[in-house]
C-alpha atoms as a PDB file:
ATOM      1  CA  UNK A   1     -14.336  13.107  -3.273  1.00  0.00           C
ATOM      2  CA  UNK A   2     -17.124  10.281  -4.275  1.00  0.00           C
ATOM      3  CA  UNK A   3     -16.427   8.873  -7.675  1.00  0.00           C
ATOM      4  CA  UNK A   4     -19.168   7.594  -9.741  1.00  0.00           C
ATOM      5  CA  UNK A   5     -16.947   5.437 -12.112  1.00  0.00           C
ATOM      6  CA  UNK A   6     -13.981   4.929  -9.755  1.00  0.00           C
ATOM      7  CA  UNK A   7     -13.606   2.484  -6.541  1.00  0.00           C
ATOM      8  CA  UNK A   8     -11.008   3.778  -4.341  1.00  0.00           C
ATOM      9  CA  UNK A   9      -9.347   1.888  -1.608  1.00  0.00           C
ATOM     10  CA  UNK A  10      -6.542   1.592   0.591  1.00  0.00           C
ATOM     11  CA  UNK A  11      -3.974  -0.933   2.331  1.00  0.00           C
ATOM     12  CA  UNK A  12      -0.861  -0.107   4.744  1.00  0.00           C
ATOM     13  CA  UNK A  13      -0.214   3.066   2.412  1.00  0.00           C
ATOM     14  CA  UNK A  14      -1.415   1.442  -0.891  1.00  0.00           C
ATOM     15  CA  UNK A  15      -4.161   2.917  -2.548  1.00  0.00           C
ATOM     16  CA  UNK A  16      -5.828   1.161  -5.648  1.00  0.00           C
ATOM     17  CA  UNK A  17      -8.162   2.651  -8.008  1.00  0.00           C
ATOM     18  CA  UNK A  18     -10.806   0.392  -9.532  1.00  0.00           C
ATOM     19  CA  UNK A  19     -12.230   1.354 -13.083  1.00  0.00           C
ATOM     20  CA  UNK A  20     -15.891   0.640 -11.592  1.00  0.00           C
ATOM     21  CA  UNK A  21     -18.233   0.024 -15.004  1.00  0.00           C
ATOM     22  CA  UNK A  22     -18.274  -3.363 -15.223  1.00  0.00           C
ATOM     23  CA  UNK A  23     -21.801  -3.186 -17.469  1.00  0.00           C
ATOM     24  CA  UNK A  24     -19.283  -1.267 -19.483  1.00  0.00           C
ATOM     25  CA  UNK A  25     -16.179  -3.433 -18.928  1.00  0.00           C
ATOM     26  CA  UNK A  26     -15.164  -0.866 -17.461  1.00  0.00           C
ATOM     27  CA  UNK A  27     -14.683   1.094 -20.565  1.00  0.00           C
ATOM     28  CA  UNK A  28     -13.532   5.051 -20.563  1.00  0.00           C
ATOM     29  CA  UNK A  29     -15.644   7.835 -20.895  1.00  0.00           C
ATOM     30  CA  UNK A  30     -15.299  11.411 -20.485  1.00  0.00           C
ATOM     31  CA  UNK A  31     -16.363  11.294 -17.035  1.00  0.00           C
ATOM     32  CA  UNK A  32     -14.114   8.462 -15.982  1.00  0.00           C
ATOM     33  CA  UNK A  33     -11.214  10.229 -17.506  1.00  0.00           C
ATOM     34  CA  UNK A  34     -12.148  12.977 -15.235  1.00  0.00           C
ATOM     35  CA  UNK A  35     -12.457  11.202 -12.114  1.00  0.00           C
ATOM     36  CA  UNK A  36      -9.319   9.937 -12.742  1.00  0.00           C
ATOM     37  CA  UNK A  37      -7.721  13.088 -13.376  1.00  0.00           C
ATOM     38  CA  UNK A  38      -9.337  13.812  -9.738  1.00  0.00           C
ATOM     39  CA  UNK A  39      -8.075  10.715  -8.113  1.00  0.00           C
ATOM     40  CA  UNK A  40      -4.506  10.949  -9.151  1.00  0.00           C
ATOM     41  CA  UNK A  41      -4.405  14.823  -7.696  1.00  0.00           C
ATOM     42  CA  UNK A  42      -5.427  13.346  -4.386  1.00  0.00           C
ATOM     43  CA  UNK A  43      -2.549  10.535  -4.744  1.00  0.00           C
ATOM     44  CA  UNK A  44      -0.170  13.657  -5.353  1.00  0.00           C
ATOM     45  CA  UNK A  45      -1.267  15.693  -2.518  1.00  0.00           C
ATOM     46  CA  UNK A  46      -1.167  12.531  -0.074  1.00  0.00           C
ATOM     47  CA  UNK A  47       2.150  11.923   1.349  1.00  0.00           C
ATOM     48  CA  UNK A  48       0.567   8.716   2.869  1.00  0.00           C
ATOM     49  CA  UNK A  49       0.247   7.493  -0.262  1.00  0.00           C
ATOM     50  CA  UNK A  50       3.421   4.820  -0.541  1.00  0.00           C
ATOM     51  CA  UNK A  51       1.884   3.446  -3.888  1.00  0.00           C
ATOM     52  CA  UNK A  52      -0.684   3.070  -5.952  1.00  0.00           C
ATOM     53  CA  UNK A  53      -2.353   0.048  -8.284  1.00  0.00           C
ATOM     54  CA  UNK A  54      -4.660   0.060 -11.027  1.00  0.00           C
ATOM     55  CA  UNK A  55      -7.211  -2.103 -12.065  1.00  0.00           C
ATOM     56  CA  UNK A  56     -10.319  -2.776 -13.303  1.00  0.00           C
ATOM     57  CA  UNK A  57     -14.413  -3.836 -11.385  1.00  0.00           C
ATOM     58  CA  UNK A  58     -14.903  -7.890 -12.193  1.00  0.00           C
ATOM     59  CA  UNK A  59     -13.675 -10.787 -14.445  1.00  0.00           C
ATOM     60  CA  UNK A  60     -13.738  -9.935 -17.888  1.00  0.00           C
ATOM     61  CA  UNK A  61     -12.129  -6.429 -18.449  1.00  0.00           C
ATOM     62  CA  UNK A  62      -9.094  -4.209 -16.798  1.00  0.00           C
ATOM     63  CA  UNK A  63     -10.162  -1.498 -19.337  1.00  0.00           C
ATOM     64  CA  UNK A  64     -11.854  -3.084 -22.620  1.00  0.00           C
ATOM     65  CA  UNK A  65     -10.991   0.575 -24.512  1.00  0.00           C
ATOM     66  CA  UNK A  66     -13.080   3.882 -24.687  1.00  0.00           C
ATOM     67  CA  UNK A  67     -16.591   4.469 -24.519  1.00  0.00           C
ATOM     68  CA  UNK A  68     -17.427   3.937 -28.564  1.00  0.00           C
ATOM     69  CA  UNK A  69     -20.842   4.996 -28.026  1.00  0.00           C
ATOM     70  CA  UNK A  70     -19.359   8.345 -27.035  1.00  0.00           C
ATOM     71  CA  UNK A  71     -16.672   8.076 -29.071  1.00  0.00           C
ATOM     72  CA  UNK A  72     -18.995   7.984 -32.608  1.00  0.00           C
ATOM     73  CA  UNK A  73     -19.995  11.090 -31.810  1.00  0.00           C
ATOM     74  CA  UNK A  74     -17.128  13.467 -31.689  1.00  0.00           C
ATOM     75  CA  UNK A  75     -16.033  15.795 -34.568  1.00  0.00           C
ATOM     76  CA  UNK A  76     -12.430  16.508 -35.739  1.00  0.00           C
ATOM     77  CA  UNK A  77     -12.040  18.903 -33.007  1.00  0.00           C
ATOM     78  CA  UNK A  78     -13.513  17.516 -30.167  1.00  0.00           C
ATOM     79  CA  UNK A  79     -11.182  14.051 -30.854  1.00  0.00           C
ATOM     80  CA  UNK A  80      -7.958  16.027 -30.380  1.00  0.00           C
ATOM     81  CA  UNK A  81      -9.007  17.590 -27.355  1.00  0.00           C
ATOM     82  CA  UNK A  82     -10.678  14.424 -26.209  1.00  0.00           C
ATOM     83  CA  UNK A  83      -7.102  12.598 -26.930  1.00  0.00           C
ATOM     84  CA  UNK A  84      -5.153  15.528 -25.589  1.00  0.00           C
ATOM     85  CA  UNK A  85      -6.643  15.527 -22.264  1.00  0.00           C
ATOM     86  CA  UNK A  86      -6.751  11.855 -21.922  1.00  0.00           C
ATOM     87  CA  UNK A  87      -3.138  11.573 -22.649  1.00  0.00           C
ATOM     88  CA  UNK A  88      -2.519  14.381 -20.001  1.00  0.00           C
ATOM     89  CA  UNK A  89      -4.172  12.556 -16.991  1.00  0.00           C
ATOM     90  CA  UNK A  90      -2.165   9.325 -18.424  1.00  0.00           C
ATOM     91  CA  UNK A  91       0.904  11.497 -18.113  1.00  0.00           C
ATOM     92  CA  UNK A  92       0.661  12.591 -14.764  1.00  0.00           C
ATOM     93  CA  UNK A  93       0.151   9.111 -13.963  1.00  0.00           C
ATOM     94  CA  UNK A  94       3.158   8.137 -15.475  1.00  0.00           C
ATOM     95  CA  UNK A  95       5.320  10.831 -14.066  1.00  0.00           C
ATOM     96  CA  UNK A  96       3.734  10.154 -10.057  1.00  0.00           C
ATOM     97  CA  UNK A  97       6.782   9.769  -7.821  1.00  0.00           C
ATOM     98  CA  UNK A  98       5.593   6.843  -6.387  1.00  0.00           C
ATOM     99  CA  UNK A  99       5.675   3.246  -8.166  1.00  0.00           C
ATOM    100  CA  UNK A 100       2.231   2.844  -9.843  1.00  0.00           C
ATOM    101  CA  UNK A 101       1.407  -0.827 -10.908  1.00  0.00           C
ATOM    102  CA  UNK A 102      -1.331  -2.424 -13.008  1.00  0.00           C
ATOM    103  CA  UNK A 103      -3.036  -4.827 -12.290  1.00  0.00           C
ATOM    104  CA  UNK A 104      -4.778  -6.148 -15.339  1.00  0.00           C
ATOM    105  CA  UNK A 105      -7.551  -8.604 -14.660  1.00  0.00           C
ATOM    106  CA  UNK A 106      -9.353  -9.256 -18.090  1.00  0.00           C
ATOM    107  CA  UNK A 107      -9.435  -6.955 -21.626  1.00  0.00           C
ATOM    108  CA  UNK A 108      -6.868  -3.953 -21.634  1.00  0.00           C
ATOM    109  CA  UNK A 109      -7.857  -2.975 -25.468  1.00  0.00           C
ATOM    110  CA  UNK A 110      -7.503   0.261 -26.759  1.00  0.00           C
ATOM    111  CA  UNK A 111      -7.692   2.783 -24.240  1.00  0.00           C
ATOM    112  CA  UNK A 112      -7.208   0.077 -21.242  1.00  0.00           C
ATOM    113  CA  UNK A 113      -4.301  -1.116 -23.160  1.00  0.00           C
ATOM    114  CA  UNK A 114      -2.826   2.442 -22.896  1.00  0.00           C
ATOM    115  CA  UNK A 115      -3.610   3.054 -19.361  1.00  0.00           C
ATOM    116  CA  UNK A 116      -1.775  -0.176 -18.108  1.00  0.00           C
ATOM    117  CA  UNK A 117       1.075   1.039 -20.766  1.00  0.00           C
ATOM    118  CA  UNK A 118       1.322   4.479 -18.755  1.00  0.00           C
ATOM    119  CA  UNK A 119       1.836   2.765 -15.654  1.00  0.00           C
ATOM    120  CA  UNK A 120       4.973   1.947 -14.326  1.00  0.00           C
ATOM    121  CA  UNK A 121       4.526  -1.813 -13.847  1.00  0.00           C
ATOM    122  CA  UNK A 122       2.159  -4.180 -15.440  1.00  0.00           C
ATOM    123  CA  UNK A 123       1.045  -7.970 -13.942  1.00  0.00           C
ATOM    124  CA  UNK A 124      -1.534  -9.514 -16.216  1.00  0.00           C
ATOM    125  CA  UNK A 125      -3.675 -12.525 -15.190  1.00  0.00           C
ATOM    126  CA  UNK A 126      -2.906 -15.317 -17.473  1.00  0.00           C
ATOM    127  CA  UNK A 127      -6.816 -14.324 -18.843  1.00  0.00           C
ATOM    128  CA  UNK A 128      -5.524 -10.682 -19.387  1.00  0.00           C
ATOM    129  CA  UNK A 129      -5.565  -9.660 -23.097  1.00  0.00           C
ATOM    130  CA  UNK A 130      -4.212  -6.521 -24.492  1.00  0.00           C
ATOM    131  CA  UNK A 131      -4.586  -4.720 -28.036  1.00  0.00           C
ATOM    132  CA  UNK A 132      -4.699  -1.777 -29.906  1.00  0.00           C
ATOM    133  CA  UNK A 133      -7.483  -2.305 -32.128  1.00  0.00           C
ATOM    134  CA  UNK A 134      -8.433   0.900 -33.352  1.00  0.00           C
ATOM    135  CA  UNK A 135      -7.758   0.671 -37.052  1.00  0.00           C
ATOM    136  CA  UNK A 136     -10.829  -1.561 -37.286  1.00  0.00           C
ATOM    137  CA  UNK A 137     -12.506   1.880 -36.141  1.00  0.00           C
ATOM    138  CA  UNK A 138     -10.445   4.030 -38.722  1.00  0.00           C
ATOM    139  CA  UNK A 139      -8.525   5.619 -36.121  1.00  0.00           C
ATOM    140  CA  UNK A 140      -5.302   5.424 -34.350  1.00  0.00           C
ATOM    141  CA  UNK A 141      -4.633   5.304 -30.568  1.00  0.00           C
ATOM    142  CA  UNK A 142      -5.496   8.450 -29.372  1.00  0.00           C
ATOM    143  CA  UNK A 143      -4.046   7.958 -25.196  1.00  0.00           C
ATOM    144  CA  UNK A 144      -0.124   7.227 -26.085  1.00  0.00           C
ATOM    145  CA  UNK A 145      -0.714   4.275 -27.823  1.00  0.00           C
ATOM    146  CA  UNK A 146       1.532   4.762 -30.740  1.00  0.00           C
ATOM    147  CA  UNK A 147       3.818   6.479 -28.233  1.00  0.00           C
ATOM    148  CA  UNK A 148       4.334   4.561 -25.726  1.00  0.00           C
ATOM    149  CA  UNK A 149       3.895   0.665 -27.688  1.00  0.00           C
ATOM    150  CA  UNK A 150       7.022   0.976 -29.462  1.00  0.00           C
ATOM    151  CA  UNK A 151       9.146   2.371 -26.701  1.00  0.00           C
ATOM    152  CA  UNK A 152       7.862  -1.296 -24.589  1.00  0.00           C
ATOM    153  CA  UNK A 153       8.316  -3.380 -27.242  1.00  0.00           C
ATOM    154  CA  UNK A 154      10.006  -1.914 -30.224  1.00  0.00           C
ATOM    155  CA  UNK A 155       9.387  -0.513 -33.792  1.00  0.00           C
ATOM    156  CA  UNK A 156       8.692  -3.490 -35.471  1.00  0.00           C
ATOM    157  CA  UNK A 157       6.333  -5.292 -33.251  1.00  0.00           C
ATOM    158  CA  UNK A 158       4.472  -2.065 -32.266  1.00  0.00           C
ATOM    159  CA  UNK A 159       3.875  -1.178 -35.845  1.00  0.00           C
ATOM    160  CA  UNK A 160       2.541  -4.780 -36.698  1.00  0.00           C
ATOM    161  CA  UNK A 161       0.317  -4.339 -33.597  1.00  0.00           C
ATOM    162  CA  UNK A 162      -0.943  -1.739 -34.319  1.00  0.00           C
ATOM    163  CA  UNK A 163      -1.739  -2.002 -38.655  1.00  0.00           C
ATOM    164  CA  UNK A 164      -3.176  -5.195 -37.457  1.00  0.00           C
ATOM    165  CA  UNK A 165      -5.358  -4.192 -34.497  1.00  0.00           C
ATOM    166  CA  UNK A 166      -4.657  -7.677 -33.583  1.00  0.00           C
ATOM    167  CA  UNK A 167      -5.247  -8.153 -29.205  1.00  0.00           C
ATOM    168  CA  UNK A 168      -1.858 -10.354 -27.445  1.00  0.00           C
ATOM    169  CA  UNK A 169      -2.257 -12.960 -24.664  1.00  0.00           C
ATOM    170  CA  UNK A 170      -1.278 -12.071 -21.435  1.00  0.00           C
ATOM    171  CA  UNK A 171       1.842 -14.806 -22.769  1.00  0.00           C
ATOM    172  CA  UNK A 172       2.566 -13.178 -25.222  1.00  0.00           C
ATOM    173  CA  UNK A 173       2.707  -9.625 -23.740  1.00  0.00           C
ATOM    174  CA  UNK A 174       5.068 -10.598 -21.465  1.00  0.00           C
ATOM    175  CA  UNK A 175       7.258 -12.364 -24.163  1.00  0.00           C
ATOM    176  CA  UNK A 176       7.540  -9.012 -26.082  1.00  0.00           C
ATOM    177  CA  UNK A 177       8.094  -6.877 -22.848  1.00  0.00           C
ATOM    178  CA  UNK A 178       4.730  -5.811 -22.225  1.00  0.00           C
ATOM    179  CA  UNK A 179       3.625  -7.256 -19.444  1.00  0.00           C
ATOM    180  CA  UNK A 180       6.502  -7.587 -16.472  1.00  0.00           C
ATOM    181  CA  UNK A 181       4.906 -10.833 -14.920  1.00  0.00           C
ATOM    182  CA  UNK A 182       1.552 -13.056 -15.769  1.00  0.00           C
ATOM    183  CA  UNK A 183       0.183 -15.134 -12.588  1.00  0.00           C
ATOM    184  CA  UNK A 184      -3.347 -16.878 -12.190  1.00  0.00           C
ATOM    185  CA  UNK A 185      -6.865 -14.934 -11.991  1.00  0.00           C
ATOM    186  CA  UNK A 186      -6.837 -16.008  -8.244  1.00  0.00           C
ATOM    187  CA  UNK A 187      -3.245 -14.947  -7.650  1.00  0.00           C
ATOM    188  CA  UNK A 188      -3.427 -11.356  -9.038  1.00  0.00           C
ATOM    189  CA  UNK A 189      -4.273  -9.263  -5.993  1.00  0.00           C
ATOM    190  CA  UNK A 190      -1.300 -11.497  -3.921  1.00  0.00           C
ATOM    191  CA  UNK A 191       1.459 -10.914  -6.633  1.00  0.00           C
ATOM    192  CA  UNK A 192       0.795  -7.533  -7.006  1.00  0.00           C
ATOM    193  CA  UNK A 193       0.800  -7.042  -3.180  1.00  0.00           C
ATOM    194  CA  UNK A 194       4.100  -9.128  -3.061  1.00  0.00           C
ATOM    195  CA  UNK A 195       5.555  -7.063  -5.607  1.00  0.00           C
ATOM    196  CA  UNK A 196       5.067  -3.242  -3.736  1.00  0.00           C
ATOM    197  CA  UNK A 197       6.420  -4.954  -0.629  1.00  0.00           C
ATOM    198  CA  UNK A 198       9.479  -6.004  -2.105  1.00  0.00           C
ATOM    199  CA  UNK A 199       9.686  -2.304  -3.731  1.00  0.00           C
ATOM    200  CA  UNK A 200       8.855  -0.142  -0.597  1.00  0.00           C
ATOM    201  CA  UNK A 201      11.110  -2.337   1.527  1.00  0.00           C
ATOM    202  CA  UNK A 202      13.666   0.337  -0.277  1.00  0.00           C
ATOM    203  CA  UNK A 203      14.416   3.620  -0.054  1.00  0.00           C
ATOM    204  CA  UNK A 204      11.431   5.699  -0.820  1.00  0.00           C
ATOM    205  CA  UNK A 205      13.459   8.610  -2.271  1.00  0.00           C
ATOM    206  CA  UNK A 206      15.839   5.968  -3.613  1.00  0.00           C
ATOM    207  CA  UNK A 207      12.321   4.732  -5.493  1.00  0.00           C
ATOM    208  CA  UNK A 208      11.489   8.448  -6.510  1.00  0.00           C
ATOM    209  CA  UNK A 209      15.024   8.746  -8.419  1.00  0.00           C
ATOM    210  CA  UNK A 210      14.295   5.673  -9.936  1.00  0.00           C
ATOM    211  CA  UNK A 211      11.278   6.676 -11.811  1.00  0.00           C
ATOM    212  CA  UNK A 212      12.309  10.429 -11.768  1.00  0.00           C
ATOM    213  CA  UNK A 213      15.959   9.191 -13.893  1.00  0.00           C
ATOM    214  CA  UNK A 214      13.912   6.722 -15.910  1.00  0.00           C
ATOM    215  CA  UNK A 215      10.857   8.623 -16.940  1.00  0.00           C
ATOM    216  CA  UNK A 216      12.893  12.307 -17.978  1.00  0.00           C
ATOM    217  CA  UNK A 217      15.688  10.249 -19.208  1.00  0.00           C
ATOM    218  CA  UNK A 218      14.085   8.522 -22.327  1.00  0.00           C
ATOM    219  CA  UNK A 219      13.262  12.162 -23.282  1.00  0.00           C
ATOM    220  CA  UNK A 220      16.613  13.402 -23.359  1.00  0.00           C
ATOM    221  CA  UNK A 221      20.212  12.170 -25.093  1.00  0.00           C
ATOM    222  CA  UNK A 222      22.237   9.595 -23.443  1.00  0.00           C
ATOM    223  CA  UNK A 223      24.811  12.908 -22.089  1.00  0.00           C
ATOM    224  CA  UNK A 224      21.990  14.888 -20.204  1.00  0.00           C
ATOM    225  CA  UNK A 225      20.216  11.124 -19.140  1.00  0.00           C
ATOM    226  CA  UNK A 226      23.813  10.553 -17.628  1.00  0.00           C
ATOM    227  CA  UNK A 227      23.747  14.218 -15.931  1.00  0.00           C
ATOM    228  CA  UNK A 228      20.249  13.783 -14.649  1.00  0.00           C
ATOM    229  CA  UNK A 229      21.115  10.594 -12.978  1.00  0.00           C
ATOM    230  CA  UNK A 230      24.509  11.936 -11.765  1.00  0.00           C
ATOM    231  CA  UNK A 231      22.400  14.541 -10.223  1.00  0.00           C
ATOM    232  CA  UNK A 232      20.263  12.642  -8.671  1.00  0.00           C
ATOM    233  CA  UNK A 233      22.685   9.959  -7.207  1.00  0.00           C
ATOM    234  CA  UNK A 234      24.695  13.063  -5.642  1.00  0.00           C
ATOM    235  CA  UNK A 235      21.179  13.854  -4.311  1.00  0.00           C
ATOM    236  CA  UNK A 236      20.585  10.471  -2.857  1.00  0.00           C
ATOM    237  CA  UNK A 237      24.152  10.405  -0.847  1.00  0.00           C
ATOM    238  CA  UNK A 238      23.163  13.978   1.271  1.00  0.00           C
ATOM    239  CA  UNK A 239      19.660  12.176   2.380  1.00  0.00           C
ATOM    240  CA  UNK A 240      19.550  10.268   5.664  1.00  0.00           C
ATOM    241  CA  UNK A 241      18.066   7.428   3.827  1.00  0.00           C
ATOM    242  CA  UNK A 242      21.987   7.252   2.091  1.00  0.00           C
ATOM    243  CA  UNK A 243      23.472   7.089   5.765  1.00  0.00           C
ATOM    244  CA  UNK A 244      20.447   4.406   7.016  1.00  0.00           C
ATOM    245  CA  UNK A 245      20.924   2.236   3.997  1.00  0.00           C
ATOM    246  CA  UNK A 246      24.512   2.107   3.750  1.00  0.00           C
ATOM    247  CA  UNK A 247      25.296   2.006   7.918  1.00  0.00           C
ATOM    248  CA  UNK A 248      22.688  -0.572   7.927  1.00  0.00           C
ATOM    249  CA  UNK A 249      24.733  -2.843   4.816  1.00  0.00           C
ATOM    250  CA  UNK A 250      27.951  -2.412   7.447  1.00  0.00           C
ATOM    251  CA  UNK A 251      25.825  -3.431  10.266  1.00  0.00           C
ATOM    252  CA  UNK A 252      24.520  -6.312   8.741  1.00  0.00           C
ATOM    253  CA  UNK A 253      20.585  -5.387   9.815  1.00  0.00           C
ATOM    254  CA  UNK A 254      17.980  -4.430   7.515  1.00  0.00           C
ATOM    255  CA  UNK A 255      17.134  -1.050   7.101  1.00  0.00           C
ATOM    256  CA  UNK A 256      14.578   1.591   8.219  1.00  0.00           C
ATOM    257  CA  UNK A 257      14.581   4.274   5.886  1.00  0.00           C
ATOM    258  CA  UNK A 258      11.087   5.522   7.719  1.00  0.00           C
ATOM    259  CA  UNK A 259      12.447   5.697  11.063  1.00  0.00           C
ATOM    260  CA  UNK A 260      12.515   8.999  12.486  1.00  0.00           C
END
């Protein structure tokens, strides 16, 4: 599919999605949420597809929030279903099977903010800031914010984010739990890289679990989390990946959970 609003490459089974309105910085409009939508159901129907990063076209912004211009617009009606479907295509990013990693290069406010947030892993340029800002609109986050803040950072600092509409440093972030790692501008593309080799060096259904245990666990009570990863352990040791994995430990040799 050509994308408009959306860069797509790929590298040795990585794909990475650019946010590509840089006049904007890069901010998200209807149609970019729905080019999204369309890019993420072509990562799920690629089994290729090892991984997948997210970031955002130049220097200043990863996502710098939604499209206000559009935004202004919208009546009662048209805001929920503009949040609702926004926070769907953010949830089926969230729950891809395959490690999904931001990248954030510059201003992840608002809606950017919440689209790093609803990826798995986030790696901020030491110029990266984030921020929910939009009580200085007179409205809340609309993508997860509220949602998804509090469950990276906790009550209390989520809430004073977001009554404030104060934006973090990439520093900070990553003091609260934010951000999982802040490099230099220049360094961004080679950390992230470094980081998805280390991952799919693993076991790629090992990885799957992972997310699969993580991701429908914080929705349920500590007994069925347990269950569910139970499950999905006793899953893990009928795979060959279990045999390669372990036989390779006793063999002292690293394994190849893609051979055959």
């Amino acid at each position: 599919m050509n994308f408009e609003n959306l860069k797509i490459t790929d590298s040795g089974g990585i794909r990475t999605i650019t946010i590509n309105r840089p006049e904007k910085l890069n901010a998200l409009n209807v149609a970019t949420i729905a080019e999204l939508s369309s890019a993420i159901s072509e990562v799920e129907a690629d089994d290729g597809i090892e991984a997948l990063v997210i970031t955002g076209a130049g220097e200043k912004a990863f996502v710098a929030g939604a499209d206000i211009s559009e935004l202004s617009t919208l009546g009662p009606v048209e805001a929920k279903e503009f949040a609702l479907r926004g926070q769907e295509v953010f949830r089926r990013l969230e729950r891809l099977a395959i490690p999904v990693i931001a990248a954030v290069n510059g201003y992840a406010l608002g809606g950017g903010c919440e689209l790093s947030m609803a990826c798995h892993i986030r790696v901020a340029s030491s110029k990266a800031v984030f921020g929910q800002p939009e009580v200085k609109l007179g409205l809340i986050p609309g993508y997860g914010g509220t949602q998804r803040l509090p469950r990276l950072v906790g009550r209390g600092r989520a809430v004073e984010m977001l009554l404030t509409g104060r934006n973090v440093t990439a520093e900070e972030a990553q003091r609260i739990g934010l951000v999982n790692a802040v490099c230099e501008p220049d360094e961004l593309e080679v950390v992230v890289t470094e980081l998805l080799v280390s991952i799919l060096a693993n076991g790629p259904l090992a990885v799957s679990h992972c997310l699969e245990a993580v991701n429908s666990g914080l929705e349920m009570c500590l007994d069925d989390a347990s269950l569910l990863e139970a499950t999905l352990f006793g899953v893990g040791a009928a795979s060959d990946q279990m045999r390669e994995g372990t036989t390779a430990f006793l063999e002292r040799r690293k394994p190849d959970f893609r051979k055959g």
